[in-house]
C-alpha atoms as a PDB file:
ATOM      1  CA  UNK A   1      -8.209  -3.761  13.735  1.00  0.00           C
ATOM      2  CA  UNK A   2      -9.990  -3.237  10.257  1.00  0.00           C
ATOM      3  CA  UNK A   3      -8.298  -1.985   7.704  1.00  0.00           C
ATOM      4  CA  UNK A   4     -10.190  -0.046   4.899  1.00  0.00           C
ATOM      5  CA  UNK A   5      -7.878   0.468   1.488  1.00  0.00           C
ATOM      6  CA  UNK A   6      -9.420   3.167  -1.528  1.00  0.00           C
ATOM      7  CA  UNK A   7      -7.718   4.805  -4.567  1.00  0.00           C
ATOM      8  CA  UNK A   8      -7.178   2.265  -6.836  1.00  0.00           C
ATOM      9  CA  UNK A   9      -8.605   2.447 -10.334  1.00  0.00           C
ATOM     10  CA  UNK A  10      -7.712   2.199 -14.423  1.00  0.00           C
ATOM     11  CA  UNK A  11      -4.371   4.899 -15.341  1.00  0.00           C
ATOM     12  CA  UNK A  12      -2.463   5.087 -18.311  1.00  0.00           C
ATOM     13  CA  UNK A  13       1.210   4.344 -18.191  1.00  0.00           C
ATOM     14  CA  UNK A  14       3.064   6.666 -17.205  1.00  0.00           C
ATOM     15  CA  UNK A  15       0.323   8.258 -14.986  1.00  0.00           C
ATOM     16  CA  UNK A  16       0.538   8.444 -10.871  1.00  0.00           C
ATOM     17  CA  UNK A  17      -2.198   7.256  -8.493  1.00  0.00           C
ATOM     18  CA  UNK A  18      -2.728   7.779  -4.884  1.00  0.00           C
ATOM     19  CA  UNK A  19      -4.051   5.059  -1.989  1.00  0.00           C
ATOM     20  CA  UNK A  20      -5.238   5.526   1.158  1.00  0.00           C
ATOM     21  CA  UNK A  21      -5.882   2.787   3.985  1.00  0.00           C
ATOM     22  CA  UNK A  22      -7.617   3.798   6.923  1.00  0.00           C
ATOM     23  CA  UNK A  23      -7.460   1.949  10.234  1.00  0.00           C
ATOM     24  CA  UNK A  24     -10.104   1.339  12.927  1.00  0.00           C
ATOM     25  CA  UNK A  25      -7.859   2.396  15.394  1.00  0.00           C
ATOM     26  CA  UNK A  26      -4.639   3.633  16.440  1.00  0.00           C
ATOM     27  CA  UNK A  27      -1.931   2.033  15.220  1.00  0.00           C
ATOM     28  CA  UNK A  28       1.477   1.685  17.396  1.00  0.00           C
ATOM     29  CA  UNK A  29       2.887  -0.974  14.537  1.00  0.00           C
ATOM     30  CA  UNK A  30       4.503  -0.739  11.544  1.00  0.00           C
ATOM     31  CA  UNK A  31       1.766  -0.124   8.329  1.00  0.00           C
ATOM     32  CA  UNK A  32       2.687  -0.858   4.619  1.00  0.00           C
ATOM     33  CA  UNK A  33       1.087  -2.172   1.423  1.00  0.00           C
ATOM     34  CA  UNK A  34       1.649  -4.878  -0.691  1.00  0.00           C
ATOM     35  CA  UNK A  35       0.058  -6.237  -4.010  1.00  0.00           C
ATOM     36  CA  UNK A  36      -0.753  -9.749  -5.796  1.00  0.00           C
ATOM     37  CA  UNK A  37      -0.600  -9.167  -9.671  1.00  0.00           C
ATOM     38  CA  UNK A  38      -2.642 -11.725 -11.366  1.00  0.00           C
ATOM     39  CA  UNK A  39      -0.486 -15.190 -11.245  1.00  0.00           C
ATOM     40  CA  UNK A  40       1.709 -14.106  -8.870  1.00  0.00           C
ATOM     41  CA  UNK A  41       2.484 -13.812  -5.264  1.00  0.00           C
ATOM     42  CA  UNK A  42       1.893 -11.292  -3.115  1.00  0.00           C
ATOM     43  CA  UNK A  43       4.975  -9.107  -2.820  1.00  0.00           C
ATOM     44  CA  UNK A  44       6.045  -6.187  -0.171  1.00  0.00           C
ATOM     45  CA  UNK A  45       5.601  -2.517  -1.882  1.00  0.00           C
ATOM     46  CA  UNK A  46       6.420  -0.505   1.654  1.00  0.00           C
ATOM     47  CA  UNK A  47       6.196  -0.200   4.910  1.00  0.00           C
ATOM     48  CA  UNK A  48       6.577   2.881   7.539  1.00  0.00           C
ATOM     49  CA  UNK A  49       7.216   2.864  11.038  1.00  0.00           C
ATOM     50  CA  UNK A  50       5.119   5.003  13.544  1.00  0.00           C
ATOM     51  CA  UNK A  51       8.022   7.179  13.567  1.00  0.00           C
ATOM     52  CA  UNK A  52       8.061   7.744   9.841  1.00  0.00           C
ATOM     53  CA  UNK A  53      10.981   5.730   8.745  1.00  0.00           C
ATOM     54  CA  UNK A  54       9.948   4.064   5.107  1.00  0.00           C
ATOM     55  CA  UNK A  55      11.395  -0.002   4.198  1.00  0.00           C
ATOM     56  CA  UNK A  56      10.380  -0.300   0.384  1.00  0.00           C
ATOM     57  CA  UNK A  57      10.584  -3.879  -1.772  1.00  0.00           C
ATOM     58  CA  UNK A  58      12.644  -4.696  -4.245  1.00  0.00           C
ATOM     59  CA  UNK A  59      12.362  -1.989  -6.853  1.00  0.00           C
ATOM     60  CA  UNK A  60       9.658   0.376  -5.249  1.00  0.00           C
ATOM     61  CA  UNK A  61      11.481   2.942  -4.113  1.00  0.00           C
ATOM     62  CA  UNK A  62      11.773   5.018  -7.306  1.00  0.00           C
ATOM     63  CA  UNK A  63       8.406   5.327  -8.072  1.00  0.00           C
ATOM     64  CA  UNK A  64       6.158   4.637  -5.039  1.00  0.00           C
ATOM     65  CA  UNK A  65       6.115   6.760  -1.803  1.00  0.00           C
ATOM     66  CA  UNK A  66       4.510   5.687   1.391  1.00  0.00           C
ATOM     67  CA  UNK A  67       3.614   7.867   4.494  1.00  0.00           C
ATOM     68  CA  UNK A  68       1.373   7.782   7.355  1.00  0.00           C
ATOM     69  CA  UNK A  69      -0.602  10.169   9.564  1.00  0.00           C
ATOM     70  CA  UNK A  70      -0.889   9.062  12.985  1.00  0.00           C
ATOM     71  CA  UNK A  71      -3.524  11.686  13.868  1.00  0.00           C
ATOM     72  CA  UNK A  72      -6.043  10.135  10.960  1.00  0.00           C
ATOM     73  CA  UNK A  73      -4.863   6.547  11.960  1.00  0.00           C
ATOM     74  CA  UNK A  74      -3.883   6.439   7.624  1.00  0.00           C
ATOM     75  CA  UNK A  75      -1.281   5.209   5.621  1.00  0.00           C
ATOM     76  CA  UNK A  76      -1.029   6.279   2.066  1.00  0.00           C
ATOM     77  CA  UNK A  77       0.884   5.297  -1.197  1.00  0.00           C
ATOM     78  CA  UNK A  78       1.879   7.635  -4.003  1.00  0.00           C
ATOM     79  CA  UNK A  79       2.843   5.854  -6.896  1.00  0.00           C
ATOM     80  CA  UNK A  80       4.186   7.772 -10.209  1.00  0.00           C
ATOM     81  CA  UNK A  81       4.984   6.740 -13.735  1.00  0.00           C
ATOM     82  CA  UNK A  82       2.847   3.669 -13.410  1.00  0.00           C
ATOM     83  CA  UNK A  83       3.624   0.695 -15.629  1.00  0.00           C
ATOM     84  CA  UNK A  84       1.278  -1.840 -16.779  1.00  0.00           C
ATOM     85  CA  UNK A  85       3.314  -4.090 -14.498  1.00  0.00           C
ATOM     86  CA  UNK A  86       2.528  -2.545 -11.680  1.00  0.00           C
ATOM     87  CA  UNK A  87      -1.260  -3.748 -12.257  1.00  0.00           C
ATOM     88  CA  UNK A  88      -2.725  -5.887  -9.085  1.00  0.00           C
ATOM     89  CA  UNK A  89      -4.631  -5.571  -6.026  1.00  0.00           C
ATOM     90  CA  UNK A  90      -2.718  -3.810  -3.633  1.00  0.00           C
ATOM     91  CA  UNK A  91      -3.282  -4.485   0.170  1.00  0.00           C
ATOM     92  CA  UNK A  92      -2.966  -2.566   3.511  1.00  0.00           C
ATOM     93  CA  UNK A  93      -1.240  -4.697   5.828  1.00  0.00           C
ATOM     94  CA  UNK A  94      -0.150  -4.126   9.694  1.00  0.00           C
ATOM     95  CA  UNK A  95       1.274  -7.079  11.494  1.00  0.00           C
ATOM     96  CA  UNK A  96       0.079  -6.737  15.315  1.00  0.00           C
ATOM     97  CA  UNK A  97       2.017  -7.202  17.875  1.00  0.00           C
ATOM     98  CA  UNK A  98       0.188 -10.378  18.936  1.00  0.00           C
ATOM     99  CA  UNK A  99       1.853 -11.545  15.663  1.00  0.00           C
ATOM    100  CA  UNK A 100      -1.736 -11.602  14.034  1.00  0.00           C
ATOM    101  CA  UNK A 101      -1.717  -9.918  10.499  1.00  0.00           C
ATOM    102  CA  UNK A 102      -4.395  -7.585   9.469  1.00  0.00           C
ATOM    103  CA  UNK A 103      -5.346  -7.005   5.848  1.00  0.00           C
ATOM    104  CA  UNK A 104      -7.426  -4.442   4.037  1.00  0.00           C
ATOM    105  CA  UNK A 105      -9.751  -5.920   1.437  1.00  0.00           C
ATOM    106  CA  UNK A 106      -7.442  -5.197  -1.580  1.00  0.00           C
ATOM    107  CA  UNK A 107      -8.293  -2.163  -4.133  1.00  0.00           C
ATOM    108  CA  UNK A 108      -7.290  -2.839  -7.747  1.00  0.00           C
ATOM    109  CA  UNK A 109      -5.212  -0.782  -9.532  1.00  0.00           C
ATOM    110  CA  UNK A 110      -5.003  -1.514 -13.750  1.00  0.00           C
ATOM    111  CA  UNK A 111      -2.405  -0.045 -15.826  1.00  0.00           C
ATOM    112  CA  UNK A 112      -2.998   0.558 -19.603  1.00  0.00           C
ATOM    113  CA  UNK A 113      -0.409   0.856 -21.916  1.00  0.00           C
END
């Protein structure tokens, strides 16, 4: 499966942003995102189960919101009241069920203060 991620881009604090991932195919598994700020690893932001139910990381689920569209073969992340911290390339991720992960090639997301 290929994963294609968009939306990222430069927001002021405090502003909200909206990313998109769009699979090749249909996707059965579980889709998220996650994101690698610069000098750091690569941490969960969410996940969502074909059936809708959302698993966020530590801290995400105040400010980001993650759904899917099975029909568009999507997943999408609305994040609001963006902090500078929240700057780094964020990923679209599914794990297959042949245990191979897929990622999207990253779009950046920088937050100004």
């Amino acid at each position: 499966v290929q994963l294609q991620a968009s939306g990222g881009g430069l927001v002021q604090a405090g502003g909200s942003l909206r990313l998109s991932c769009q699979a090749s195919r249909s996707i059965a598994e579980d889709m998220g995102w996650y994101r690698q700020a610069p000098g750091k690893q690569r941490e969960l932001v969410a996940t969502i189960t074909r059936g809708h139910f959302p698993n966020y990381g530590n801290s995400m689920r105040d400010r980001f919101s993650i759904s899917r569209d099975n029909d568009k073969n999507t997943v999408s992340l609305q994040m609001s009241n963006l902090e500078p911290e929240d700057t780094a390339v964020y990923y679209c991720h599914v794990q297959l069920r042949t245990g191979v992960d897929a990622w999207g090639r990253g779009t950046l997301v920088t937050v100004s203060s």
